[in-house]
N, C-alpha and C. Protein backbone atom coordinates (compact mmCIF):
# COMPACT_ATOMS: atom_id res chain seq x y z
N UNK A 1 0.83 -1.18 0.00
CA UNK A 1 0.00 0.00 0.00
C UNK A 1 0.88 1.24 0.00
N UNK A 2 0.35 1.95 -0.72
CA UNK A 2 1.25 3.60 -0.84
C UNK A 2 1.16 4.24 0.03
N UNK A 3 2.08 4.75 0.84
CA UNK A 3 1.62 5.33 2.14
C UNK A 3 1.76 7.13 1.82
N UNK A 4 1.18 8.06 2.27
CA UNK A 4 0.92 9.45 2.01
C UNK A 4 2.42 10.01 3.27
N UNK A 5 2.98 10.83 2.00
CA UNK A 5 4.11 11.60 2.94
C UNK A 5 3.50 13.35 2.77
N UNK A 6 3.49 13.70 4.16
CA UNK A 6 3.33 15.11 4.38
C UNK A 6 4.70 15.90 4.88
N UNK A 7 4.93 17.04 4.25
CA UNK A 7 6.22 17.74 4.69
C UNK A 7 5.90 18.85 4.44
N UNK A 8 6.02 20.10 5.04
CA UNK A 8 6.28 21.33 5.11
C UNK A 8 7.75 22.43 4.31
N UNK A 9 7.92 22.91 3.31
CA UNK A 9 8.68 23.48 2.82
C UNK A 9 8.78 24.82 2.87
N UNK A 10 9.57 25.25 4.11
CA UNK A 10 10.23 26.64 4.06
C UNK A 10 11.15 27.46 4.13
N UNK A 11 11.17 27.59 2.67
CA UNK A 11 12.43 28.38 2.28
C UNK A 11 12.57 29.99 1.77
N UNK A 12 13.65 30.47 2.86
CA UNK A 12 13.77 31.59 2.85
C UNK A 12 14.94 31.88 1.61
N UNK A 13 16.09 31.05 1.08
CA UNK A 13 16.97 31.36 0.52
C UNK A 13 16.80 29.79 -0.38
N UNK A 14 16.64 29.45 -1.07
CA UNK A 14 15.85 28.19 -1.85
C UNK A 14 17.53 27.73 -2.79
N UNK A 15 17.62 28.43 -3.43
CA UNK A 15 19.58 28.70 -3.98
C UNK A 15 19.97 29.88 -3.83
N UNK A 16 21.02 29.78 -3.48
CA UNK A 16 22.25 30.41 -3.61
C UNK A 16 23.01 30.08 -4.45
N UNK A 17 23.49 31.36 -5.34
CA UNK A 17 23.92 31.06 -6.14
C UNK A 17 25.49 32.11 -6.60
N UNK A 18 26.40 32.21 -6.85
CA UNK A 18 27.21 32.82 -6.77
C UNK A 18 27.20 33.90 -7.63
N UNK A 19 27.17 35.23 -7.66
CA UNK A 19 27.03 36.34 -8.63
C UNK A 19 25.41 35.97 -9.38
N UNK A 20 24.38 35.71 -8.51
CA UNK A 20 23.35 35.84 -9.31
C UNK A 20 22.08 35.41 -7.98
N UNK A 21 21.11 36.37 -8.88
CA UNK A 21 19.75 36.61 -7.86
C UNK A 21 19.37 35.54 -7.40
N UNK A 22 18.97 35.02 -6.62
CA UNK A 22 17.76 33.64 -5.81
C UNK A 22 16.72 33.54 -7.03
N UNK A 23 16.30 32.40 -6.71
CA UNK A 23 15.12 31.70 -7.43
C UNK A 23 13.89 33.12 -7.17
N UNK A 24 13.04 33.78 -7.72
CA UNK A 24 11.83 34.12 -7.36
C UNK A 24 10.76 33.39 -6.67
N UNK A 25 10.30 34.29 -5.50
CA UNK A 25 9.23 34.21 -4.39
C UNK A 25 10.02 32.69 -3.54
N UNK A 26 10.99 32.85 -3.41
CA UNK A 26 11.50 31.72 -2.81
C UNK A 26 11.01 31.53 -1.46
N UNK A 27 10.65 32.63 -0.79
CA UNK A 27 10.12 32.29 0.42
C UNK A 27 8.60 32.18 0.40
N UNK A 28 8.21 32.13 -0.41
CA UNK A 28 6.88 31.47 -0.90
C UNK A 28 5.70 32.22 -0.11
N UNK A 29 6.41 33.55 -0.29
CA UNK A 29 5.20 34.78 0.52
C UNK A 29 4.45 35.15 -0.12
N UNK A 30 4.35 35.58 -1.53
CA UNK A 30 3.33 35.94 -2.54
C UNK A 30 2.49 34.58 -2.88
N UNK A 31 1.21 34.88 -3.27
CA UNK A 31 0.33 33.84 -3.41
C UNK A 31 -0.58 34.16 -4.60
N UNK A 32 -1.09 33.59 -5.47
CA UNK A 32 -1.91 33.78 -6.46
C UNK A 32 -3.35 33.15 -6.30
N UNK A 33 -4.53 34.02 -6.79
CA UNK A 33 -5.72 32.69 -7.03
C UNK A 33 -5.64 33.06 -8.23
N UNK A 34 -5.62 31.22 -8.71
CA UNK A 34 -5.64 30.69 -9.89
C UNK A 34 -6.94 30.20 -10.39
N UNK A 35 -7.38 30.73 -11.37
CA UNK A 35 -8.98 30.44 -11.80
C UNK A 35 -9.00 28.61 -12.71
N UNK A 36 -9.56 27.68 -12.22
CA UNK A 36 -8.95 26.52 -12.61
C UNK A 36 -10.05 25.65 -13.80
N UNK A 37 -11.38 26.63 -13.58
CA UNK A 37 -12.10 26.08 -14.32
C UNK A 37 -13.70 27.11 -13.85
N UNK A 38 -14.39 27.38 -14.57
CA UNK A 38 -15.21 28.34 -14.47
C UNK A 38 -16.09 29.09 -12.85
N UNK A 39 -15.72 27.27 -11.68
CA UNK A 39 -16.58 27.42 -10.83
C UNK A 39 -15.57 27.06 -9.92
N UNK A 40 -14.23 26.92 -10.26
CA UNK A 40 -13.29 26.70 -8.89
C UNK A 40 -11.81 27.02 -8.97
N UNK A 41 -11.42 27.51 -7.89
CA UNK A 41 -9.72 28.58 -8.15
C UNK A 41 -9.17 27.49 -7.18
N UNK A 42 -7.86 28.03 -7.36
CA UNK A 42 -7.21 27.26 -6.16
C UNK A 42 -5.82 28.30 -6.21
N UNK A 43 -5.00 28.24 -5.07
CA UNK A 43 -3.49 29.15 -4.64
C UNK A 43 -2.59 28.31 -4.82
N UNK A 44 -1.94 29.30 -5.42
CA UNK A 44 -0.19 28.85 -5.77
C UNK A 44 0.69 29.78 -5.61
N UNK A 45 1.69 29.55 -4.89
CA UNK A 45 2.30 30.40 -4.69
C UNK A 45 2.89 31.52 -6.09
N UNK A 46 3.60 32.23 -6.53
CA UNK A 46 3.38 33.12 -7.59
C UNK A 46 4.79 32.77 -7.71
N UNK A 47 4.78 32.45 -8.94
CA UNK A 47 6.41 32.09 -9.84
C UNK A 47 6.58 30.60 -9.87
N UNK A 48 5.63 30.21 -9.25
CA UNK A 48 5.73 28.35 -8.99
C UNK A 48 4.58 28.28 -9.21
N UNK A 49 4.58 26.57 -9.94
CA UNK A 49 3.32 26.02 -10.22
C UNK A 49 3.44 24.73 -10.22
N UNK A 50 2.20 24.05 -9.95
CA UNK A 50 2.09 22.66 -9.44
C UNK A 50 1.16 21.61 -10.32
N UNK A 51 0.27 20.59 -9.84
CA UNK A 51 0.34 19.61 -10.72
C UNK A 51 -1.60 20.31 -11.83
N UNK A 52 -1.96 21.31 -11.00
CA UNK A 52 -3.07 21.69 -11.28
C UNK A 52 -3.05 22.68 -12.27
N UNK A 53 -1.84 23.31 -12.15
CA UNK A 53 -1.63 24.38 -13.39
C UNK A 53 -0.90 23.95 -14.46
N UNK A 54 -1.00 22.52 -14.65
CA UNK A 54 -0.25 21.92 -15.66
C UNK A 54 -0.61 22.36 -17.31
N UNK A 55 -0.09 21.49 -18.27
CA UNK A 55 -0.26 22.01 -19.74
C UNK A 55 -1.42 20.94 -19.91
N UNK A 56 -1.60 19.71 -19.28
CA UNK A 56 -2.75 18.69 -19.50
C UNK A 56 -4.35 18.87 -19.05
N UNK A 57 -4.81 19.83 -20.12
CA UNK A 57 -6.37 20.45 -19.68
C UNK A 57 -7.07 18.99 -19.41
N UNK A 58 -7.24 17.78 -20.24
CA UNK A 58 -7.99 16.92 -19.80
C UNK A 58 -8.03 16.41 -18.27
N UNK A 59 -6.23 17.08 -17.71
CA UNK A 59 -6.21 16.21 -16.15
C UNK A 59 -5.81 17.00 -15.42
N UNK A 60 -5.64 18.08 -15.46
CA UNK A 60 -5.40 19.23 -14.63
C UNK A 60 -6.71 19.69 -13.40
N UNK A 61 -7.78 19.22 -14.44
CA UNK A 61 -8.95 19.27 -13.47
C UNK A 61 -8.99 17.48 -12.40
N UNK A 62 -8.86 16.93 -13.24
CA UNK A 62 -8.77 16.15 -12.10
C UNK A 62 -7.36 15.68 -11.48
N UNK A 63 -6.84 16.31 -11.21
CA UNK A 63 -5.39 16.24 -10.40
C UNK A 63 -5.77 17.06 -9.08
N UNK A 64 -5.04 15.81 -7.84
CA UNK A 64 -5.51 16.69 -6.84
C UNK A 64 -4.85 17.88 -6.16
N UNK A 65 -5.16 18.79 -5.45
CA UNK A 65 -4.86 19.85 -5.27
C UNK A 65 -3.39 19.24 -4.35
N UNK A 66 -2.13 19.39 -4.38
CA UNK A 66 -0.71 18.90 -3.57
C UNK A 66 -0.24 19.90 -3.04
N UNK A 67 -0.40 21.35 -3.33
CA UNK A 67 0.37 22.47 -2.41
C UNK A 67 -0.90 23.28 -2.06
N UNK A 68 -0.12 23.49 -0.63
CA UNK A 68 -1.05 24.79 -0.14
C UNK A 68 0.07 26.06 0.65
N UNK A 69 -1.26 26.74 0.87
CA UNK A 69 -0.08 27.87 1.73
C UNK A 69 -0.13 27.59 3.40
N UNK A 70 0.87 27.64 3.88
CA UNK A 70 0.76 27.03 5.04
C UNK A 70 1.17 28.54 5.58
N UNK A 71 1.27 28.83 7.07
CA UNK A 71 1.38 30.02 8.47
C UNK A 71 2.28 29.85 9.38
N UNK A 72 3.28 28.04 8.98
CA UNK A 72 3.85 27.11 9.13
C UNK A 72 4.79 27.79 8.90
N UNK A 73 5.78 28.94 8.97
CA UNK A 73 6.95 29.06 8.77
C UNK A 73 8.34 29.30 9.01
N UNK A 74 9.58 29.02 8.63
CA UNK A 74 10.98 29.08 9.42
C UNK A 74 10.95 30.54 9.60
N UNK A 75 10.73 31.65 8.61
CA UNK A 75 11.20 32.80 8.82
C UNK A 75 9.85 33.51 7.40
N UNK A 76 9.57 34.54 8.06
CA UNK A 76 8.36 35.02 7.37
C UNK A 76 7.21 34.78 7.62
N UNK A 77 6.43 35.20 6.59
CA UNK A 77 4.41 34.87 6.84
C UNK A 77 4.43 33.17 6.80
N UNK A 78 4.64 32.86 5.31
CA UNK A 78 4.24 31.29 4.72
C UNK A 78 5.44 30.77 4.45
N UNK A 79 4.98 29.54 4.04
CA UNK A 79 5.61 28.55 3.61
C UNK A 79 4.86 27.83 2.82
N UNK A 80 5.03 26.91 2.30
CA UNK A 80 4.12 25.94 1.22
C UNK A 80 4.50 24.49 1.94
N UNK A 81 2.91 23.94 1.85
CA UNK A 81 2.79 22.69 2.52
C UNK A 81 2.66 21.82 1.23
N UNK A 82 3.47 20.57 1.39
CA UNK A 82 2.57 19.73 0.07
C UNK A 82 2.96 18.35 0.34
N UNK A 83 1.63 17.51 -0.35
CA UNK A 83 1.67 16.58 0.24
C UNK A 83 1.08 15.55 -0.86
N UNK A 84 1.65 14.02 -0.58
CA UNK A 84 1.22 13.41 -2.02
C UNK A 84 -0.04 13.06 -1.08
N UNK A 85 -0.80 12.55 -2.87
CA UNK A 85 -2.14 12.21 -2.47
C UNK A 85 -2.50 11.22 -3.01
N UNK A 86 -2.87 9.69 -2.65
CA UNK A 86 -3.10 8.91 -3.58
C UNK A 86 -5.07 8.85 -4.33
N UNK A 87 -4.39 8.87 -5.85
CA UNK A 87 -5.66 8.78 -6.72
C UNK A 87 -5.67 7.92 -7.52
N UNK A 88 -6.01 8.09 -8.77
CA UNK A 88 -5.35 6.81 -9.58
C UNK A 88 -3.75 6.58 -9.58
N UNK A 89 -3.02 7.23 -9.34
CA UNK A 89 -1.89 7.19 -9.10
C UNK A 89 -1.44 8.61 -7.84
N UNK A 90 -0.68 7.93 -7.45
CA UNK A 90 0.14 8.50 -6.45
C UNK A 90 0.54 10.19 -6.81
N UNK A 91 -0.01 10.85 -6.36
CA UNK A 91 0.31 12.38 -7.48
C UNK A 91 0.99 13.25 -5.97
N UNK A 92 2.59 13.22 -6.30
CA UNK A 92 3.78 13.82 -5.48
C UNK A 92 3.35 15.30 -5.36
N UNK A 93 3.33 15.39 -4.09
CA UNK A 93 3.53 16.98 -3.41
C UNK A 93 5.09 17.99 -4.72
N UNK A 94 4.27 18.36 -5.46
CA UNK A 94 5.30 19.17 -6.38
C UNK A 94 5.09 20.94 -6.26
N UNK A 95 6.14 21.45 -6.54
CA UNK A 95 6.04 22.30 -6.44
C UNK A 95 7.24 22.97 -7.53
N UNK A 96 6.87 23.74 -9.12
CA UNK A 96 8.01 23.81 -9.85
C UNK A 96 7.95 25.19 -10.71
N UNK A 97 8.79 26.32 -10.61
CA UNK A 97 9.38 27.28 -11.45
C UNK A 97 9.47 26.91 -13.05
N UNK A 98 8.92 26.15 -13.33
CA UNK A 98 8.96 24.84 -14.93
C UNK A 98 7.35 25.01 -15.02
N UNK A 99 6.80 24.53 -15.70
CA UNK A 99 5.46 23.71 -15.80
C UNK A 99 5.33 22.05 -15.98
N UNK A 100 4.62 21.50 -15.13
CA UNK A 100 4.13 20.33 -15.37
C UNK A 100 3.50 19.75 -16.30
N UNK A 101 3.82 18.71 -17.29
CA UNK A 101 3.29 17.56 -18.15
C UNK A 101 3.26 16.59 -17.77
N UNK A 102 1.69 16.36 -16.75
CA UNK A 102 1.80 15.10 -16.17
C UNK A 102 0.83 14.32 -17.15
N UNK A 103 0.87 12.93 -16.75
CA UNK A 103 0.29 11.64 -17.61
C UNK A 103 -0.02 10.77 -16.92
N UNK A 104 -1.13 10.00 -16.70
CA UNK A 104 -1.07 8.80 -16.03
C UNK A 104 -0.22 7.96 -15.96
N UNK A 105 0.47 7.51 -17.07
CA UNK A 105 1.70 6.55 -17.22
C UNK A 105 3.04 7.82 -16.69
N UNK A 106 3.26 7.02 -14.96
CA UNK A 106 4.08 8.10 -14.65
C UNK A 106 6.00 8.05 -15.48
N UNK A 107 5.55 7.44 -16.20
CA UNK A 107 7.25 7.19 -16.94
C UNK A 107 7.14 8.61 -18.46
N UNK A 108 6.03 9.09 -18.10
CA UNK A 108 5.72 10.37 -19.42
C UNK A 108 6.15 11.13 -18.94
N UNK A 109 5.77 11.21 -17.67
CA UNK A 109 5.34 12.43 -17.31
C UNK A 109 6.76 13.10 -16.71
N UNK A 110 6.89 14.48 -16.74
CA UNK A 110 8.32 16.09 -16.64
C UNK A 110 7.65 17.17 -16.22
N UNK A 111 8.72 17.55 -16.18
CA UNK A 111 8.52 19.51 -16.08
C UNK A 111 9.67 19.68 -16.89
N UNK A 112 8.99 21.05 -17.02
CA UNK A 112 9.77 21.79 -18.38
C UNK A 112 9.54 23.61 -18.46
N UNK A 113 10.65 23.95 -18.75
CA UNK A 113 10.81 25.37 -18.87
C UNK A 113 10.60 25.65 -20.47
N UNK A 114 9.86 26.82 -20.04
CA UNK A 114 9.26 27.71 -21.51
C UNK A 114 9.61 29.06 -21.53
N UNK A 115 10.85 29.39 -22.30
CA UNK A 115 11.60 30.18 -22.47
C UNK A 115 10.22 31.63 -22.52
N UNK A 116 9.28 31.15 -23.68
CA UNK A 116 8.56 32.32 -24.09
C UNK A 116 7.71 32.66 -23.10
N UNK A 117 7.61 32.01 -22.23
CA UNK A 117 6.26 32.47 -20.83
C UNK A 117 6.78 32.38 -19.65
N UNK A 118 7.29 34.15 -19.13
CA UNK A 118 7.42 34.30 -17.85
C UNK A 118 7.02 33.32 -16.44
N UNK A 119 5.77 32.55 -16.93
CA UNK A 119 4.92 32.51 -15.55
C UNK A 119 5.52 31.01 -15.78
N UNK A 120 6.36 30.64 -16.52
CA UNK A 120 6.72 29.30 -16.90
C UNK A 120 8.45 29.04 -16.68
N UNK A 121 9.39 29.79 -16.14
CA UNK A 121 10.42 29.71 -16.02
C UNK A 121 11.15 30.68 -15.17
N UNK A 122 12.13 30.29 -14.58
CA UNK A 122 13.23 30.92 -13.63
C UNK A 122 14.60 31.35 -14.35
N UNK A 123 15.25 32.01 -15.12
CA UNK A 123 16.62 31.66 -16.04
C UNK A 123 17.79 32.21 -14.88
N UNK A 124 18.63 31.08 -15.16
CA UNK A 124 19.33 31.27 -14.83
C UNK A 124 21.15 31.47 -15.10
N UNK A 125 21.87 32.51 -14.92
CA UNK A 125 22.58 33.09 -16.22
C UNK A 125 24.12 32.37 -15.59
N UNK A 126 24.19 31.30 -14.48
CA UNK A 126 25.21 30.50 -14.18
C UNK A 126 24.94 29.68 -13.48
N UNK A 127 25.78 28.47 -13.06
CA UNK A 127 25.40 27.19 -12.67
C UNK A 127 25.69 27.63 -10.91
N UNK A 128 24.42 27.25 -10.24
CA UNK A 128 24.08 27.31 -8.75
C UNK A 128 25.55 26.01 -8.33
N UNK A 129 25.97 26.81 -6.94
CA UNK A 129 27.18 26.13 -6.56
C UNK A 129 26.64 25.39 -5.21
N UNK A 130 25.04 25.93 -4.59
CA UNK A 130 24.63 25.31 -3.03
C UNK A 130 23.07 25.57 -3.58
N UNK A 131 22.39 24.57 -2.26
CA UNK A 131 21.21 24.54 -2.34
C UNK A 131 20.84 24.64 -0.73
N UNK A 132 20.10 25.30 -0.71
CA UNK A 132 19.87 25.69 1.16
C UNK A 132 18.42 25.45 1.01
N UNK A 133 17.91 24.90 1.86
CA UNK A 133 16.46 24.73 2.24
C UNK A 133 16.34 24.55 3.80
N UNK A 134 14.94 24.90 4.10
CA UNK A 134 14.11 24.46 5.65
C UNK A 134 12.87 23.65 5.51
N UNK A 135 12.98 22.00 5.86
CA UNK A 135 11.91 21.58 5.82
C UNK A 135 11.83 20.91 7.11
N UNK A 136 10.25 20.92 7.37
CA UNK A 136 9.64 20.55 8.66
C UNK A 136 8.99 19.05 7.85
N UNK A 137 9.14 17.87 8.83
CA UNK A 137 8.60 16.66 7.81
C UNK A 137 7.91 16.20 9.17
N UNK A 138 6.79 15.33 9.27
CA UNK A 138 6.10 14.91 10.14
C UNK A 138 5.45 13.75 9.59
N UNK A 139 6.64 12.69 9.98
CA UNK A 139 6.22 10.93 9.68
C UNK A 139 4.78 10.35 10.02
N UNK A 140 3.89 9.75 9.52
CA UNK A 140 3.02 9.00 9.78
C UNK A 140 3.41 7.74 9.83
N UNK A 141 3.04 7.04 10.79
CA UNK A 141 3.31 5.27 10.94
C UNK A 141 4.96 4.82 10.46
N UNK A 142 5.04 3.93 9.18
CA UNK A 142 6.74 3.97 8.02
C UNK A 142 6.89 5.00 7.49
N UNK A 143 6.49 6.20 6.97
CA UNK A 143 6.45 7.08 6.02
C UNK A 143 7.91 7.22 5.93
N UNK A 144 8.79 8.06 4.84
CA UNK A 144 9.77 8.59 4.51
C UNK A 144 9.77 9.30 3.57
N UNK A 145 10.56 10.72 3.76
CA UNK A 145 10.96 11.36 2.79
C UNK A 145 11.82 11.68 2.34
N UNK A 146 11.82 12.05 0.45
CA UNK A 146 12.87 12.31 0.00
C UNK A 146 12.42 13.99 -0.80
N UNK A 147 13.36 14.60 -0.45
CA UNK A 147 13.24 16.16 -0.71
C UNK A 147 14.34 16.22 -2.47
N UNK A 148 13.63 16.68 -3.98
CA UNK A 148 14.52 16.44 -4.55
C UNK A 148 14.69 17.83 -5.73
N UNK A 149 15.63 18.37 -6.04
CA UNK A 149 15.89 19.42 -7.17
C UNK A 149 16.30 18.90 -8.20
N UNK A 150 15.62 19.30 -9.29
CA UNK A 150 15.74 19.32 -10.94
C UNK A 150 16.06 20.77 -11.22
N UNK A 151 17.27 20.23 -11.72
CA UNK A 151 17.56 21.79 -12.60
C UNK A 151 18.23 21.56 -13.83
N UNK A 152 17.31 21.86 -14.43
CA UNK A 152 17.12 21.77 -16.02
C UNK A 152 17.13 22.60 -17.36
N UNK A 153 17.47 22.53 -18.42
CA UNK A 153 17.21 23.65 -19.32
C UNK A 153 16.24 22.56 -20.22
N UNK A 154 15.34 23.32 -21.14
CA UNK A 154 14.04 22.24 -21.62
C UNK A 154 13.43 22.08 -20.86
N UNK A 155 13.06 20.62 -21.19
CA UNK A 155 12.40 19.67 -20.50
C UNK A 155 13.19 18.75 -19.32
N UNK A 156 12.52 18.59 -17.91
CA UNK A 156 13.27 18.16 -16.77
C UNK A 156 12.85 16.58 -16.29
N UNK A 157 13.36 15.74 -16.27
CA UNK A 157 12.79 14.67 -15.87
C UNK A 157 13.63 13.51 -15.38
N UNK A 158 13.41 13.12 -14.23
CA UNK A 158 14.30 12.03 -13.22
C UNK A 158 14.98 11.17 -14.02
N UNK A 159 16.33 11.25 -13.63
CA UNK A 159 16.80 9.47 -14.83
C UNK A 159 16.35 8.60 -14.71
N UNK A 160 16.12 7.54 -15.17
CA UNK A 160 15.64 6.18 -14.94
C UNK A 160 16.68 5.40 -14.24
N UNK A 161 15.84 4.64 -13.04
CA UNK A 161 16.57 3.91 -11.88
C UNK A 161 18.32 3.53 -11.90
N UNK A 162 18.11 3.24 -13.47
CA UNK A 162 19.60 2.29 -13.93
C UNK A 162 20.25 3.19 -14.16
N UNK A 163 20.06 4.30 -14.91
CA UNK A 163 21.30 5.55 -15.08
C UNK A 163 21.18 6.11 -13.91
N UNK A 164 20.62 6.36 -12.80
CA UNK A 164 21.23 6.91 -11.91
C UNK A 164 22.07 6.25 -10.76
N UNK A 165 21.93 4.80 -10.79
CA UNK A 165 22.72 3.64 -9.95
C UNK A 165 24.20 3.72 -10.99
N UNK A 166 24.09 3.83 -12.20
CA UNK A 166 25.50 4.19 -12.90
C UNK A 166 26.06 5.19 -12.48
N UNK A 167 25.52 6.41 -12.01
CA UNK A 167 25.92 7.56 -12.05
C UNK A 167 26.35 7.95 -10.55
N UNK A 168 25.86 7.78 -10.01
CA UNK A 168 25.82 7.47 -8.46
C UNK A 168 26.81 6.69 -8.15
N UNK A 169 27.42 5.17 -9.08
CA UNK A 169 28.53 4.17 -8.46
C UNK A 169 29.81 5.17 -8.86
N UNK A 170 30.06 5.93 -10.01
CA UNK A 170 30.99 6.32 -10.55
C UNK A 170 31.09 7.32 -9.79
N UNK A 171 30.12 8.58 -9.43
CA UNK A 171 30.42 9.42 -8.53
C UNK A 171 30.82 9.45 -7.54
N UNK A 172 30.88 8.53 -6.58
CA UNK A 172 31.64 7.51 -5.02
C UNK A 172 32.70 7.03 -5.51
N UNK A 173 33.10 6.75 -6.71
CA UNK A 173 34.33 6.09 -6.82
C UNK A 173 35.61 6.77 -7.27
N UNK A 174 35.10 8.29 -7.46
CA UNK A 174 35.64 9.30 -7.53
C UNK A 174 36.01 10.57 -7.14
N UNK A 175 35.33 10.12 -5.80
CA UNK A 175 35.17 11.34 -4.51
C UNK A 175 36.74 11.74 -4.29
């Protein structure tokens, strides 16, 4: 059985990056209502978007809502809470500066940056040297979490199990 992980994400400084600005709304204080379909909105934080503001109109409506604004925070007003939810499939607490192309067959499915739409990308004009975060995680029963960054140009999407057990043995063996 899939068990539901809840975690709290608050970040005041999200990257650091050397000679260049932070991610936007990194501390996830600005908030948007997002109009999602004629008779129902939902909040997202502003510069980030999640599995509801995706490019997939057929499933965007039915994708369940995974971030909220939480009062929950290290430093400031908010923070963003998110949490997976199981539906027909397991749909991960996301939260992404990219836009989402999700799919039922979760081996489709990315995020991806769109150069031409502001509300769709973060650019960034050199390669981030640290990643700083504050998360509050609160286990149910086995639960575990894994907290993870994609940083991508295009389209962004996890390696598959076997290239990253390649990539991962060679990287330890070269420390």
């Amino acid at each position: 059985m899939k068990k539901t992980i809840v975690f709290w994400l608050a970040v005041t400084r999200f990257f650091i990056v050397q000679a260049q600005s932070q991610i936007e709304n990194a501390g996830f204080e600005t908030w948007d209502e997002i109009a999602i379909s004629a008779n129902d909105t939902i909040r997202e934080p502003v510069d980030w978007s999640s599995l509801k503001t995706s490019d997939n109109a057929s499933l965007s409506p039915l994708a369940p809502v995974v971030c909220w604004r939480s009062a929950e925070a290290h430093s400031g007003s908010y923070s963003v809470r998110l949490e997976n939810i199981a539906t027909l499939v397991i749909a991960n607490g996301t939260v992404t500066t990219g836009r989402v192309h999700p799919d039922l067959n979760m081996a489709k499915s990315y995020m991806y940056t769109d150069p031409g739409d502001g509300r769709w990308n973060n650019p960034f004009t050199s390669r981030p040297d640290s990643i700083a975060g504050w998360f509050r995680y609160i286990p149910q029963g086995s639960d575990s979490v894994q907290v993870k960054v994609l940083l991508h140009k295009g389209n962004g999407k996890e390696p598959d199990t076997e290239y990253l057990a390649e990539v991962f043995s060679s990287f330890y063996l070269y420390q």
